[in-house]
N, C-alpha and C. Protein backbone atom coordinates (compact mmCIF):
# COMPACT_ATOMS: atom_id res chain seq x y z
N UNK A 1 29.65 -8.71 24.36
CA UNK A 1 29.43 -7.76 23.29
C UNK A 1 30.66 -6.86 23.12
N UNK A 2 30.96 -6.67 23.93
CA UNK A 2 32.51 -5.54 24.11
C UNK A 2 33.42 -6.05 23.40
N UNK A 3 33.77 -7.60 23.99
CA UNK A 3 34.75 -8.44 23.68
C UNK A 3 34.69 -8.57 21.85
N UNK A 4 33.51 -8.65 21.44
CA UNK A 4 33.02 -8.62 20.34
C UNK A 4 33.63 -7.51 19.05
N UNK A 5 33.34 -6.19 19.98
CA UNK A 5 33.66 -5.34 19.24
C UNK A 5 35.18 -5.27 19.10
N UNK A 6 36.13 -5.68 19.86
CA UNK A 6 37.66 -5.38 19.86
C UNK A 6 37.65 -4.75 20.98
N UNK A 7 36.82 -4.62 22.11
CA UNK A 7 37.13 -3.45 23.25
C UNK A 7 37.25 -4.21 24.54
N UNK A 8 38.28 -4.97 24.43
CA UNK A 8 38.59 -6.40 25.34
C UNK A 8 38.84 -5.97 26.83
N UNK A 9 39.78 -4.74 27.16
CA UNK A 9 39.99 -4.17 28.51
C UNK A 9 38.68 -3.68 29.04
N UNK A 10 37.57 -3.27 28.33
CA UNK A 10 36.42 -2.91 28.71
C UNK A 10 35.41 -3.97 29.09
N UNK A 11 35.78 -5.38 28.48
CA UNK A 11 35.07 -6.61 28.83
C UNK A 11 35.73 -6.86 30.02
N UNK A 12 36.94 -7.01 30.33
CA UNK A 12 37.32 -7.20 31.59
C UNK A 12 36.61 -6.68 32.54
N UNK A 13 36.69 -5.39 32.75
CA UNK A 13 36.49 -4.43 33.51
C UNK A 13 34.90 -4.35 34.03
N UNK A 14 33.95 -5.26 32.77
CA UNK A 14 32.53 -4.90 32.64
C UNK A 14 32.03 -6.71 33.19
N UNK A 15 33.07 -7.19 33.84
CA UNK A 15 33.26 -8.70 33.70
C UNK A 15 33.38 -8.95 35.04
N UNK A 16 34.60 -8.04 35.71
CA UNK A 16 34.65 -8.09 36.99
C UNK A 16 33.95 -6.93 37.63
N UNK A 17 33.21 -6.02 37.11
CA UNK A 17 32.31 -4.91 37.73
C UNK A 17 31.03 -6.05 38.06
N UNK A 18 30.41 -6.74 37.39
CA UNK A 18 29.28 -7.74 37.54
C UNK A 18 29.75 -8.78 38.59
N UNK A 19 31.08 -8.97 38.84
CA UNK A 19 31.42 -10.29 40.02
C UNK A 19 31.51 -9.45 41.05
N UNK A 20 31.78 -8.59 41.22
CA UNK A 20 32.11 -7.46 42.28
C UNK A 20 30.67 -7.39 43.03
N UNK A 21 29.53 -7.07 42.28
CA UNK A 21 27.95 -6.84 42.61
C UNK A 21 27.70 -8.35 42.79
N UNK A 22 28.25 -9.26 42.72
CA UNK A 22 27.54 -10.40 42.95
C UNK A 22 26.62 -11.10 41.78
N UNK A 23 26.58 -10.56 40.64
CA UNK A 23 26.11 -11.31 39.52
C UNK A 23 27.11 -11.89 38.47
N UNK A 24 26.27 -12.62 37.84
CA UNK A 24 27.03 -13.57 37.29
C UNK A 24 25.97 -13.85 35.72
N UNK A 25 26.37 -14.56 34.99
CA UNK A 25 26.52 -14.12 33.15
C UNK A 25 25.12 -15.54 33.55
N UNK A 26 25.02 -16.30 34.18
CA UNK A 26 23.92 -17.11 34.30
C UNK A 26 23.04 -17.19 34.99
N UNK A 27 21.66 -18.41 34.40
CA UNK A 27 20.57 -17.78 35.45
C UNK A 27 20.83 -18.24 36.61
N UNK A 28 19.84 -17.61 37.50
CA UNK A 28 19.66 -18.48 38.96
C UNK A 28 18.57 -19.29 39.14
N UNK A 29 18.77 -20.44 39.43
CA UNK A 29 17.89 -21.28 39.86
C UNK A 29 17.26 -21.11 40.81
N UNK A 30 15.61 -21.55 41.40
CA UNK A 30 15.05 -21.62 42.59
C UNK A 30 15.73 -21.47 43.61
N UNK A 31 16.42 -22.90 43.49
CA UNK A 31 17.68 -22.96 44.73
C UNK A 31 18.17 -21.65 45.36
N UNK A 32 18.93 -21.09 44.06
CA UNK A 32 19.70 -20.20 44.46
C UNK A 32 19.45 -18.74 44.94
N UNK A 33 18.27 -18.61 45.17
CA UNK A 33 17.59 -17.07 45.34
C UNK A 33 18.00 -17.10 47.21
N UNK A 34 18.45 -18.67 47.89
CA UNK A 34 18.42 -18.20 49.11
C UNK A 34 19.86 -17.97 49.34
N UNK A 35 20.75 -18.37 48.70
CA UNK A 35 22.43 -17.54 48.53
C UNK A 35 22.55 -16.48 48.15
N UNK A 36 23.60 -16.21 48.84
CA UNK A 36 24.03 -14.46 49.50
C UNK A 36 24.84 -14.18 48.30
N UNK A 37 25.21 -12.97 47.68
CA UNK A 37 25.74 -12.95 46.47
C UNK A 37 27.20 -12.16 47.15
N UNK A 38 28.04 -12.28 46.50
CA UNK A 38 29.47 -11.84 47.21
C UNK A 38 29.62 -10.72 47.73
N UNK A 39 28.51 -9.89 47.18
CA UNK A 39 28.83 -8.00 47.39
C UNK A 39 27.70 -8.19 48.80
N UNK A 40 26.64 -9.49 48.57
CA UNK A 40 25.86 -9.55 49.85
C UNK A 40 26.63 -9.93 51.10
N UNK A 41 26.93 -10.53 50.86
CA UNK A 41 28.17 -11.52 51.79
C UNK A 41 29.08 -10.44 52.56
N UNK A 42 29.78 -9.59 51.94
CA UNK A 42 30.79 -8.70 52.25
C UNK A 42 29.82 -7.66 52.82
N UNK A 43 28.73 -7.19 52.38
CA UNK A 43 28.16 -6.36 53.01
C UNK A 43 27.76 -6.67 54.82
N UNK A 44 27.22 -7.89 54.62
CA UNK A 44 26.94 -8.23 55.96
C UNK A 44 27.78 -8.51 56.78
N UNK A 45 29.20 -9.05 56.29
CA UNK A 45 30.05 -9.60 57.24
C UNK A 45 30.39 -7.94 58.42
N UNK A 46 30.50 -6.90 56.94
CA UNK A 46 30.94 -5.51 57.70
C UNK A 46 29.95 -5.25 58.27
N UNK A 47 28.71 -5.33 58.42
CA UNK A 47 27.35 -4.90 59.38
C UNK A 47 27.66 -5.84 60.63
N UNK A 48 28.00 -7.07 60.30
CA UNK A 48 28.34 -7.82 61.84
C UNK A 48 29.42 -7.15 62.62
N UNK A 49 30.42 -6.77 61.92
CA UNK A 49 31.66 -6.29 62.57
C UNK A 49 31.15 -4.59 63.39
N UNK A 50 30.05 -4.28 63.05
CA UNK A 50 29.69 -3.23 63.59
C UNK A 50 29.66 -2.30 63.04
N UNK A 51 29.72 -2.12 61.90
CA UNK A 51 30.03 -0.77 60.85
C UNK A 51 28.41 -0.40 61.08
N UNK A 52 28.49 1.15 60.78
CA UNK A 52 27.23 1.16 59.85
C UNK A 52 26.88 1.58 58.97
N UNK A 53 25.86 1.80 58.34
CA UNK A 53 26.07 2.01 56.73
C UNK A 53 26.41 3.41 55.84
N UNK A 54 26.17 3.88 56.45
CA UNK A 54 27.61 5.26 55.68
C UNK A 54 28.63 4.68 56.11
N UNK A 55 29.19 4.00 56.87
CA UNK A 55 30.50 3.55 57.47
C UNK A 55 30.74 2.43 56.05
N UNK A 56 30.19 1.54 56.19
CA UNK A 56 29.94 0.33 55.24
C UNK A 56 29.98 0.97 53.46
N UNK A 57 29.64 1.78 53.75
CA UNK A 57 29.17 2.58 52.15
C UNK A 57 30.58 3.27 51.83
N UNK A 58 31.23 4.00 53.02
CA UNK A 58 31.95 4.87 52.18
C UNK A 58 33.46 3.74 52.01
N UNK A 59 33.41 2.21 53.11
CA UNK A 59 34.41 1.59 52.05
C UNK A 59 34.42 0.69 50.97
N UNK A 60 33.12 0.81 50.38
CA UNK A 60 32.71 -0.12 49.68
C UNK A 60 32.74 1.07 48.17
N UNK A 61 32.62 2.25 48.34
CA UNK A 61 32.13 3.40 47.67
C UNK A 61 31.17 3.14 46.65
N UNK A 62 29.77 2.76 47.73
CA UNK A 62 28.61 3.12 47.40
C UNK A 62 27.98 3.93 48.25
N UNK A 63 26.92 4.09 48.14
CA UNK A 63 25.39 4.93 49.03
C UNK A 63 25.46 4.11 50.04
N UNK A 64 24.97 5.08 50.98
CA UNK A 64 24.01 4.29 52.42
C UNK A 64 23.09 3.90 51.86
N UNK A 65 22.14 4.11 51.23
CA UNK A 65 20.93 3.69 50.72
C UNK A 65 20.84 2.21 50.21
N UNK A 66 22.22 2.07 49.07
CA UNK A 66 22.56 0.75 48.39
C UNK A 66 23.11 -0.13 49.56
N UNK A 67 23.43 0.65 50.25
CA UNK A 67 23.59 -0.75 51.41
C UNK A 67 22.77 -1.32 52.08
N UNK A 68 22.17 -0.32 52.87
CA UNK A 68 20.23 -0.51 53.08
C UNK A 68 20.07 -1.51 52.04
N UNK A 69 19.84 -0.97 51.18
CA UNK A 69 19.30 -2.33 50.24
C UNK A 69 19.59 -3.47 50.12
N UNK A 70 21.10 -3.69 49.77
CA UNK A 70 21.44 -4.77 50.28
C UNK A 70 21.58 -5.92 51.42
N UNK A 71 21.44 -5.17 52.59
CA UNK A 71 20.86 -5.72 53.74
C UNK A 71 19.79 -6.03 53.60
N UNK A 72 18.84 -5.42 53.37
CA UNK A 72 17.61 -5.59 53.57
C UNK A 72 17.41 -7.13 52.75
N UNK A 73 17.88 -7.49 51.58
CA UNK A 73 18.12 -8.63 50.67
C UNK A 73 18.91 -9.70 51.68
N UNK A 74 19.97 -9.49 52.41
CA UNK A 74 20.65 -10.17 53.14
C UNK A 74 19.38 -10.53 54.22
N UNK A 75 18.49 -10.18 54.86
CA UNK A 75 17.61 -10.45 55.72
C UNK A 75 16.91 -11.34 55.79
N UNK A 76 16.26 -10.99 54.14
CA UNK A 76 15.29 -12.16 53.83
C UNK A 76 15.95 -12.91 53.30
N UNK A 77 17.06 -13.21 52.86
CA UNK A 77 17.38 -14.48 52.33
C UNK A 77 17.61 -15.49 53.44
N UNK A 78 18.51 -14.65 54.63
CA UNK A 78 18.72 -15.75 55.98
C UNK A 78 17.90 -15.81 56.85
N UNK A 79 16.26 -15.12 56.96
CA UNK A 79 15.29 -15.07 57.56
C UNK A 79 15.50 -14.38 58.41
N UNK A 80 16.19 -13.32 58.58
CA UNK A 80 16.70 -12.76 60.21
C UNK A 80 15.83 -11.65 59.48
N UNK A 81 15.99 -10.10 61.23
CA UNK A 81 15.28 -9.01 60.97
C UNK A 81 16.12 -8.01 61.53
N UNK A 82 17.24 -8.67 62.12
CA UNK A 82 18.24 -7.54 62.89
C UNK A 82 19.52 -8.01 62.47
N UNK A 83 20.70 -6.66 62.58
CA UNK A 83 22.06 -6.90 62.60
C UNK A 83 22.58 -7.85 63.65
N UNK A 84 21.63 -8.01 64.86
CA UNK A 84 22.14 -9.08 65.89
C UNK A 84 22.35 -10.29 65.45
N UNK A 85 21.28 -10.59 64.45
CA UNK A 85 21.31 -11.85 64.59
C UNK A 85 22.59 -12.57 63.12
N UNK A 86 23.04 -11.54 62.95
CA UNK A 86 23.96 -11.90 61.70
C UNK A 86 24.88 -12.95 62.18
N UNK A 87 25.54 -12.68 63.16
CA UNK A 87 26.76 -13.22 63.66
C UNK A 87 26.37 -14.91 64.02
N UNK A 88 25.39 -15.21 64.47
CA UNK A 88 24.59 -16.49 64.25
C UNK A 88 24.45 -17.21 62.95
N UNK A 89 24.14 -16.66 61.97
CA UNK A 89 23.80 -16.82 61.07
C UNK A 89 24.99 -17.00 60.10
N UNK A 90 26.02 -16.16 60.18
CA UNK A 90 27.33 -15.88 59.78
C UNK A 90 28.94 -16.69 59.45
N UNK A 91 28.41 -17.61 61.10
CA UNK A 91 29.04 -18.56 61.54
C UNK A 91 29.89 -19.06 60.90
């Protein structure tokens, strides 16, 4: 829609703000609800490395909360219930 209007640096920007979060301009299939989305991915790799989430949050510059969240999504997708078991899972 941006791109549409003539406001092309703002489509960029509104293009890679959505790849950044891990979404993408198409649907998801069944399949795909058990893949980790990139901002999931990166979140957890830094929860394995030991961060924690104000730690995780303030280099990501979001909330503790949004990271919480995002973990919590990272959990159930790989069936785990702890940061231990990331590094297993991670592999």
């Amino acid at each position: 829609m941006l791109a549409g209007m003539g406001m092309s640096a703002f489509a960029e920007r509104a293009r890679r703000e959505l790849w950044a979060t891990g979404e993408a301009a198409g649907k998801r299939t069944a399949e795909s609800h058990k893949e980790l989305t990139a901002q999931e991915l990166h979140i957890a790799r830094l929860a394995r490395e030991g961060l924690t989430n104000p730690q995780i949050g303030t280099r990501l510059c979001i909330s503790a909360r949004t990271v919480e969240y995002h973990l919590s999504k990272v959990f159930a997708k790989l069936g785990i219930v702890s940061r231990r078991q990331l590094d297993s899972v991670l592999s």
